[in-house]
Protein backbone atom coordinates (compact mmCIF):
# COMPACT_ATOMS: atom_id res chain seq x y z
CA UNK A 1 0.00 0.00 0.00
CA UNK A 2 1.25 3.56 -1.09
CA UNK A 3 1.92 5.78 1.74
CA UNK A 4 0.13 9.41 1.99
CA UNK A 5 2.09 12.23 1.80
CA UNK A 6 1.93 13.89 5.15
CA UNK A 7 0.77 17.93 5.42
CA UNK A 8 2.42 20.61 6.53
CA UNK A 9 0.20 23.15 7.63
CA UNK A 10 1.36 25.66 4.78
CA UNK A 11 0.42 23.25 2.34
CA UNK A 12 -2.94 23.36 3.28
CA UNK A 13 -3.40 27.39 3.34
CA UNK A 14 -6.09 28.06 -0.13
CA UNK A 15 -4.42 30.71 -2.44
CA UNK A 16 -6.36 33.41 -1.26
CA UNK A 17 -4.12 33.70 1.92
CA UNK A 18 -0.73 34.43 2.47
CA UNK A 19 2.11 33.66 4.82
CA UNK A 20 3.56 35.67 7.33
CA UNK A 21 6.79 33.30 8.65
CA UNK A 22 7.66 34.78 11.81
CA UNK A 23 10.37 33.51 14.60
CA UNK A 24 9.19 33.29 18.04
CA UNK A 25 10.54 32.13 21.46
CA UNK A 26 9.46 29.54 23.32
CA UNK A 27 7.25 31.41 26.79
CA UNK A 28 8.88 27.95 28.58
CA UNK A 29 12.05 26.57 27.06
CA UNK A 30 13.07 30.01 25.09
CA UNK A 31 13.99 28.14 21.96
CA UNK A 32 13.27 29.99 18.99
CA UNK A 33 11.25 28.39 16.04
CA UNK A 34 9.36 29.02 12.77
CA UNK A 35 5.44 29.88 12.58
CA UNK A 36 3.80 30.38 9.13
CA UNK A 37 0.95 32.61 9.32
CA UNK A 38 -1.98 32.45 7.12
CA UNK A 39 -3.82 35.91 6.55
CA UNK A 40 -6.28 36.77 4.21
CA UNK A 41 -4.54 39.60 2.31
CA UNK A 42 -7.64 41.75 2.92
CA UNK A 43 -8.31 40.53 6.52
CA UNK A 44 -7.39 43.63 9.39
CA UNK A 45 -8.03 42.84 13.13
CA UNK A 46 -6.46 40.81 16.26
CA UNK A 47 -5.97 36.84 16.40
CA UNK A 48 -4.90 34.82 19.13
CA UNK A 49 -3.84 30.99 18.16
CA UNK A 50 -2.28 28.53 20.94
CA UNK A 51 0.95 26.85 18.96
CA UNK A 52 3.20 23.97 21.10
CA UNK A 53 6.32 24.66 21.07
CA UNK A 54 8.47 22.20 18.64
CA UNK A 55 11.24 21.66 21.44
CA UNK A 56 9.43 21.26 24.61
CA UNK A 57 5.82 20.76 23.22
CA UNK A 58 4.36 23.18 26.02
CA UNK A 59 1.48 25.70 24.59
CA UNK A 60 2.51 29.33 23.56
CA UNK A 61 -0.60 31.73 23.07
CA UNK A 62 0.25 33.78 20.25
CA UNK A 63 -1.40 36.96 19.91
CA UNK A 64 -1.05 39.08 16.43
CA UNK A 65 -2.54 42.44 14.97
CA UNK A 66 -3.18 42.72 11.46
CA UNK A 67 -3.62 45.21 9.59
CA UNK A 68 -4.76 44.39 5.62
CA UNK A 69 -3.27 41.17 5.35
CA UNK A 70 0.33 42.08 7.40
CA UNK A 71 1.15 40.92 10.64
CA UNK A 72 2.19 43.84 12.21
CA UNK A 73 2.90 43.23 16.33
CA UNK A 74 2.74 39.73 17.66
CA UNK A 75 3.22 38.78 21.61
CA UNK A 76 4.14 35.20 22.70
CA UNK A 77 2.46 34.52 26.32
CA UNK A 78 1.50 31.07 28.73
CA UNK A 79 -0.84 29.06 26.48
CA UNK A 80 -2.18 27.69 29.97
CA UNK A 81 -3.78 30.42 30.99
């Protein structure tokens, strides 16, 4: 049996959106690591996503503004609360 080809999450973004790659730190383990970001290029306001961190695996609650498809300030909190 063939195996499936396993997603990555920007493989799975429809072309309508684009993707903001941004570093961020780990809240727990301060490791840095890659998030892709998919905005609507027309979509302004705030969005808050939990992410695990690809180290330690604990949740960081990411919190981003955008403004007309770009991410413009992003803060990286305790995804426990």
């Amino acid at each position: 049996m063939p195996s499936q080809p396993i997603c990555s999450k920007s493989s799975r973004v429809s072309r309508n959106m684009e993707n903001n790659e941004k570093s961020i730190t780990c809240h727990f383990c301060f490791s840095e690591f890659e998030l892709d970001l998919a905005v609507s290029p027309d979509f302004s306001g705030q969005v808050t996503e939990i992410y695990d961190c690809v180290v330690c695996c604990n949740p960081n609650k990411i919190v981003y503004e955008v403004v007309v498809g770009d991410v413009l300030t992003l803060q990286v909190s305790d995804g426990n609360e």
